[in-house]
Protein backbone atom coordinates (compact mmCIF):
# COMPACT_ATOMS: atom_id res chain seq x y z
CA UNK A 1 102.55 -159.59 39.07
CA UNK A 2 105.29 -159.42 36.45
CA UNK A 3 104.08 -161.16 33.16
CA UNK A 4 105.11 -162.46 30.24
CA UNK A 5 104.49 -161.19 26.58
CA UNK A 6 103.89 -163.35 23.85
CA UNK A 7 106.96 -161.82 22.17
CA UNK A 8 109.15 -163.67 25.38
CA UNK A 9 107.37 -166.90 24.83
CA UNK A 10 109.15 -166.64 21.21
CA UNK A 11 111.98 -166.01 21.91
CA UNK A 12 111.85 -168.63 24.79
CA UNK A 13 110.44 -171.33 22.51
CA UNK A 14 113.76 -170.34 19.72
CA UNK A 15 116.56 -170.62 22.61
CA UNK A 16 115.67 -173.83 23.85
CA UNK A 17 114.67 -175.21 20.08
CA UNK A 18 118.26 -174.21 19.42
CA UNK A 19 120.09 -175.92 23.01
CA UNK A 20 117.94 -179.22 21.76
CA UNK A 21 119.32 -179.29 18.22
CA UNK A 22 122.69 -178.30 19.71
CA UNK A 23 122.10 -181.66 21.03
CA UNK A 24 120.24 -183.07 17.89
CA UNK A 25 122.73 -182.33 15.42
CA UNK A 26 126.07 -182.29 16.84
CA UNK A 27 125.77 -184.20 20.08
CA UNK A 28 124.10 -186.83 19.11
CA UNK A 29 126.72 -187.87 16.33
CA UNK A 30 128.98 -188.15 18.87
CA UNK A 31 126.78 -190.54 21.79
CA UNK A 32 126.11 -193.06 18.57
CA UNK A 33 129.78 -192.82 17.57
CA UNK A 34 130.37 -193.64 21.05
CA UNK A 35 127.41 -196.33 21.92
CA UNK A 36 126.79 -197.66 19.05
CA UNK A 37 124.66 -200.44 20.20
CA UNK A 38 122.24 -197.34 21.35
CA UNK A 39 120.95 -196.11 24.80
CA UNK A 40 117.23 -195.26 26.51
CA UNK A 41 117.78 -191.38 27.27
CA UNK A 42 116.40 -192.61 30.94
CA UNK A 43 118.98 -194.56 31.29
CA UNK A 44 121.96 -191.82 30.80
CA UNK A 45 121.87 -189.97 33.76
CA UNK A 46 122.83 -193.07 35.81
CA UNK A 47 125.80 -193.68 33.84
CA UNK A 48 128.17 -190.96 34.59
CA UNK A 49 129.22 -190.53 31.38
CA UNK A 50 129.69 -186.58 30.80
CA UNK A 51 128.89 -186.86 27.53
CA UNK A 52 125.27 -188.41 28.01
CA UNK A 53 124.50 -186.64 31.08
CA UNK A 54 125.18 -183.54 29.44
CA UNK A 55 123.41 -184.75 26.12
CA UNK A 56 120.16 -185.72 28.11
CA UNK A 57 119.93 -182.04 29.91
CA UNK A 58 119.83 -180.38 26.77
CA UNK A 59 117.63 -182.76 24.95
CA UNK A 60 115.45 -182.01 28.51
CA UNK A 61 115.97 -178.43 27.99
CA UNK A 62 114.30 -178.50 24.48
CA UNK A 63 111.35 -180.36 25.33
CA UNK A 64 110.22 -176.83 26.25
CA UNK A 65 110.24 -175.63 22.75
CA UNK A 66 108.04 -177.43 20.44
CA UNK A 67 104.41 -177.13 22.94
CA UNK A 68 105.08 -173.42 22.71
CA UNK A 69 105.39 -173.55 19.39
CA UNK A 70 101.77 -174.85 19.19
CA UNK A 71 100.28 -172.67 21.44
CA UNK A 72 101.27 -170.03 19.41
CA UNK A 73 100.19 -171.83 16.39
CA UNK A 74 96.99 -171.93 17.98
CA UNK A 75 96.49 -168.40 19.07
CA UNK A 76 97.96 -167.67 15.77
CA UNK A 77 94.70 -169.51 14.07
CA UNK A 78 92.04 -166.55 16.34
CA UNK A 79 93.71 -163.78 15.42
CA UNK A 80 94.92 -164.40 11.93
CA UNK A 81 93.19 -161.76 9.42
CA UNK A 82 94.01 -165.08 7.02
CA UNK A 83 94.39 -168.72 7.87
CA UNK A 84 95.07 -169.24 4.50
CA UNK A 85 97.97 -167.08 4.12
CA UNK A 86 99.08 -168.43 7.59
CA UNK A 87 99.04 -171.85 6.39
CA UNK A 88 101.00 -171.07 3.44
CA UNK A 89 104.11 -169.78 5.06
CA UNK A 90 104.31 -172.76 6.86
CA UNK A 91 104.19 -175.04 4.05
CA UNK A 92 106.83 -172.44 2.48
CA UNK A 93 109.15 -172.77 4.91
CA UNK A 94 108.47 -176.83 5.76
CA UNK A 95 109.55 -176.87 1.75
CA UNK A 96 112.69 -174.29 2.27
CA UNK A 97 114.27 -176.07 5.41
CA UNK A 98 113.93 -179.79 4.63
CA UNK A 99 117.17 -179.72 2.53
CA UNK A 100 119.02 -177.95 5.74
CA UNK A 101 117.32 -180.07 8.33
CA UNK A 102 118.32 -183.65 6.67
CA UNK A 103 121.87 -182.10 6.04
CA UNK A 104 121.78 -181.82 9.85
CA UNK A 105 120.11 -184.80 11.26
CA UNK A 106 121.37 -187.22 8.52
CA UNK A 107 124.32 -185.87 6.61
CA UNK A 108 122.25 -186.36 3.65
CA UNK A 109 120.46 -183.49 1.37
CA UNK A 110 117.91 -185.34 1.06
CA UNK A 111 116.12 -187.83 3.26
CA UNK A 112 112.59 -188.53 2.23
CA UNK A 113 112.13 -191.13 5.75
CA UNK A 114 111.87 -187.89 8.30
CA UNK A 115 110.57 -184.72 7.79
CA UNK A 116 110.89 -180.72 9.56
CA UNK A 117 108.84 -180.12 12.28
CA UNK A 118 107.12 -177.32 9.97
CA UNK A 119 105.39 -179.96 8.32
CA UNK A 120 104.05 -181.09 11.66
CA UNK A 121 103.12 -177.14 12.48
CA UNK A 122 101.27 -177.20 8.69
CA UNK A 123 99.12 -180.47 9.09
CA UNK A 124 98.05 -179.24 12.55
CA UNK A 125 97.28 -175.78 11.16
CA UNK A 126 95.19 -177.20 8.15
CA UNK A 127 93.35 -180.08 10.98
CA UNK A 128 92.31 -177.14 13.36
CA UNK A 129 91.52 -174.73 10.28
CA UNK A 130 88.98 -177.70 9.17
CA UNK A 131 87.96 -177.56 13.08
CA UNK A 132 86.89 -173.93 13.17
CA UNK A 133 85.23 -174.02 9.64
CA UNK A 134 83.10 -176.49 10.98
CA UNK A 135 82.21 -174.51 14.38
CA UNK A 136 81.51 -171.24 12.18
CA UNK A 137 78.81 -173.94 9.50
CA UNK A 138 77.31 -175.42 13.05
CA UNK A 139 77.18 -171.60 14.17
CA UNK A 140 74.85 -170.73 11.05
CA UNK A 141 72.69 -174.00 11.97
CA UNK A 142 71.92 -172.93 15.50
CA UNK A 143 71.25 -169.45 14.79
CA UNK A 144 68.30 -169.92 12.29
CA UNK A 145 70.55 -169.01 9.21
CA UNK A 146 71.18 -172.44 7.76
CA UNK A 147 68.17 -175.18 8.95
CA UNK A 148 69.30 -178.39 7.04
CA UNK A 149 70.16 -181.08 8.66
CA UNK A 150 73.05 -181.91 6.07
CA UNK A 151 74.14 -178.10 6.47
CA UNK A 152 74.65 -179.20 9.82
CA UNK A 153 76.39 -182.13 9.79
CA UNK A 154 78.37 -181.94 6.81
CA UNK A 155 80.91 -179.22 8.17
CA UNK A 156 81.81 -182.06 11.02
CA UNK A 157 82.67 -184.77 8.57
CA UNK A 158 84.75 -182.28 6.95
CA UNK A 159 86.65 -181.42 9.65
CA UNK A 160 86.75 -184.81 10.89
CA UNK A 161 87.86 -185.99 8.01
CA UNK A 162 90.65 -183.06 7.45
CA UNK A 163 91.64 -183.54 11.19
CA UNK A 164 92.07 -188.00 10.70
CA UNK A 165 93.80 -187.36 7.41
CA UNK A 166 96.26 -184.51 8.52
CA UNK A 167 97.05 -187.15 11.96
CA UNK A 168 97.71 -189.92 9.28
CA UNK A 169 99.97 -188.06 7.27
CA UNK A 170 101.74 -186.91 9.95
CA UNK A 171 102.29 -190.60 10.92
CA UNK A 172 103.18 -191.80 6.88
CA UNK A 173 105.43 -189.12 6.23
CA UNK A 174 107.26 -189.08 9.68
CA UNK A 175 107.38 -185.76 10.39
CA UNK A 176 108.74 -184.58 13.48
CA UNK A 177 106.61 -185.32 16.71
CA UNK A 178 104.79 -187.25 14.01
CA UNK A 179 100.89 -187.63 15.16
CA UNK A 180 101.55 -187.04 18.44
CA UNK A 181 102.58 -183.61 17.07
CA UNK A 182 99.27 -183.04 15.07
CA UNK A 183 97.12 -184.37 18.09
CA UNK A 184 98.85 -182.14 20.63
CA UNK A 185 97.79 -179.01 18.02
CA UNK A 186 94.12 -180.47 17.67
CA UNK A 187 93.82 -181.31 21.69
CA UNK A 188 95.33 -177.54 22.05
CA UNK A 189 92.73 -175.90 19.59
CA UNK A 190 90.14 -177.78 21.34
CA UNK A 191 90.33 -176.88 25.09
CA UNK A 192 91.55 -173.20 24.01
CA UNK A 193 88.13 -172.78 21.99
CA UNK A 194 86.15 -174.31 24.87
CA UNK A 195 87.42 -172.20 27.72
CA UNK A 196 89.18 -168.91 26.08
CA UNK A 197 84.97 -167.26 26.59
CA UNK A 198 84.52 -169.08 29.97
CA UNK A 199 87.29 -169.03 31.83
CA UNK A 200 89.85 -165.81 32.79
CA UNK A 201 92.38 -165.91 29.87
CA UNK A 202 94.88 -166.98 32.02
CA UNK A 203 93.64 -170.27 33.20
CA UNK A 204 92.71 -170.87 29.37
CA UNK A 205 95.73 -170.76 28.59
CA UNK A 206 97.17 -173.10 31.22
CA UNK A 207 94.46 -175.97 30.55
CA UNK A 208 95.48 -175.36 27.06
CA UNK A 209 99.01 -175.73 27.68
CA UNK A 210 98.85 -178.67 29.78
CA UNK A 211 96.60 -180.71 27.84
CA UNK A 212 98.85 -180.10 25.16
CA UNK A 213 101.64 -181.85 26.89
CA UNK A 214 99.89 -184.43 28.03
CA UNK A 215 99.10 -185.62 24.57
CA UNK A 216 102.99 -185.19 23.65
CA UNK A 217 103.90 -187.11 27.00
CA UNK A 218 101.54 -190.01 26.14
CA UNK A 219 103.41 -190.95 23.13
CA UNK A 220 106.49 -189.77 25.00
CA UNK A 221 107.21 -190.09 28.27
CA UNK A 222 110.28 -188.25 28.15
CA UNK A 223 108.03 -185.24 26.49
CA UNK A 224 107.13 -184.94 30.57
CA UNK A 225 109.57 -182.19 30.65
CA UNK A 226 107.32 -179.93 29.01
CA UNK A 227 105.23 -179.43 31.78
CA UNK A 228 107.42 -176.95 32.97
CA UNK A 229 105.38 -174.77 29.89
CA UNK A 230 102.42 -174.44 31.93
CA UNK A 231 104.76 -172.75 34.70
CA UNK A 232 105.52 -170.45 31.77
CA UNK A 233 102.40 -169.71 30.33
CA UNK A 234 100.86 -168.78 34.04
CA UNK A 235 103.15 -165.84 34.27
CA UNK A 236 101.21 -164.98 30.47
CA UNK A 237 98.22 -162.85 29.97
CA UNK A 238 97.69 -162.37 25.87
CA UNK A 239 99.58 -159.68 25.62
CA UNK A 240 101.96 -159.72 22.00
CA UNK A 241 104.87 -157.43 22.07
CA UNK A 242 106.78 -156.65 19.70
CA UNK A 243 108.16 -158.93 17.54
CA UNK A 244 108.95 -159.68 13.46
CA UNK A 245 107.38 -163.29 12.79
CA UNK A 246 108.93 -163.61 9.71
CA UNK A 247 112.19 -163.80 12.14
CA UNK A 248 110.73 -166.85 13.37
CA UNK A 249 110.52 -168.42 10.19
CA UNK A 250 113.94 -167.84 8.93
CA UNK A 251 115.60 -168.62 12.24
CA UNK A 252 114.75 -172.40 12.06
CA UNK A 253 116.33 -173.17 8.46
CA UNK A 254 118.89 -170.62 9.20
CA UNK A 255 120.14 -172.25 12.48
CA UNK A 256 120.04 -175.41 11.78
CA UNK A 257 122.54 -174.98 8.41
CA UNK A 258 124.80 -173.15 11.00
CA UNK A 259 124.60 -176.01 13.72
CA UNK A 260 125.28 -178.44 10.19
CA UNK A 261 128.53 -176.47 9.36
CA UNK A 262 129.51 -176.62 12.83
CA UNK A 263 129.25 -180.53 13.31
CA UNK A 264 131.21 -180.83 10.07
CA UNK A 265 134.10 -178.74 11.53
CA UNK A 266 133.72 -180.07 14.39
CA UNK A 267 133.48 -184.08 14.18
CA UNK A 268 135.34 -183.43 9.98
């Protein structure tokens, strides 16, 4: 069976990030010029408008991106050699495309009320770092090495406390996907660590995948179209590829100031 490498799910994740902002940033501008009273996205289709019918596919389209984006995040957090360093960059690059991203969603350079979805990546990184800290401290209690009962149960208000905190934030800052965001990440971490030794990798990763999306479709319903990801991520088996992450990074700032210039040309 012909699979996919982790490298593909990239690249997958970037094409459809860019068809939704596509829709996001340029698109969009034009639907609220045109109905400016506003418009359910369920409720486009069944107007025959090419305009919204052609703005919902794409915003459809993009739901794909964002749950691979956590996956990865999450594999990312096993095979790190630093979570710390991981971390890091994406706080770097939450700080380095905010100016781009509210030139592009709100014709503003700066727009404190919504935030990059690399601030949503970064809270969920530092809840399900705080997660496996406190699965390594628990680790050292039930193998004999640490025998206190506060030992014990002080790495799981830590990481309880780290997880509830980075959710809030997520919710006070607005960030993209907002706590639904964070909470898919967590849910994801969760049900990978519990099966990834059990189960065959593949079916791991599906579970993981799906539960993922059904945290985003719970706050979303029109998230729903995500579960075409867990089509994807059967046809994937762990295996990398080759790919430069630091790519990745760049591309989001970098595409979004393009899609910015183009809506200016564009709309003037």
């Amino acid at each position: 069976m012909k699979t996919i490498k982790q490298s593909t799910l990239k690249y997958i994740a970037i094409i459809t990030m860019f068809i939704d902002h596509i829709g996001a940033f340029i698109l969009r501008h034009e639907v609220n010029a045109k109905y400016p009273a506003g418009m359910k996205m369920g409720d486009m289709p069944g107007t025959g408008d090419p305009l919204l019918i052609t703005y919902f596919i794409i915003r459809a389209i993009g739901r794909l991106a964002f749950p691979l984006f956590c996956f990865m995040l999450v594999e990312g957090l096993f095979h790190t050699k630093s979570k710390f360093k991981y971390a890091t960059r994406l706080l770097i690059f939450a700080l380095i495309s905010e100016v781009p991203f509210d030139l592009a969603n709100k014709h503003e350079f700066w727009y404190p009320k919504y935030q990059n979805v690399f601030f949503t990546l970064f809270l969920g990184m530092v809840a399900i770092w705080g997660l496996s800290y406190a699965k390594q401290e628990m680790k050292k209690c039930i193998t004999g090495k640490e025998t206190s009962i506060l030992k014990f149960l002080s790495p799981i208000c830590v990481a309880m406390l780290v997880s509830c905190s980075a959710v809030l934030l997520a919710d006070e800052i607005h960030t993209d996907y907002g706590m639904g965001g964070v909470l898919c990440i967590i849910i994801m971490y969760l049900i990978y660590d519990m099966y990834i030794e059990t189960w065959t990798r593949n079916k791991a990763y599906c579970m993981t995948m799906l539960s993922g999306v059904v945290v985003l479709a719970s706050f979303n319903n029109f998230e729903a179209f995500a579960f075409l990801d867990v089509a994807l991520i059967a046809f994937y088996w762990g295996e990398r590829g080759k790919v430069n992450k630091y790519f990745f990074y760049a591309f989001y700032p970098a595409h979004i100031l393009v899609l910015y210039f183009a809506c200016r040309y564009i709309l003037g």
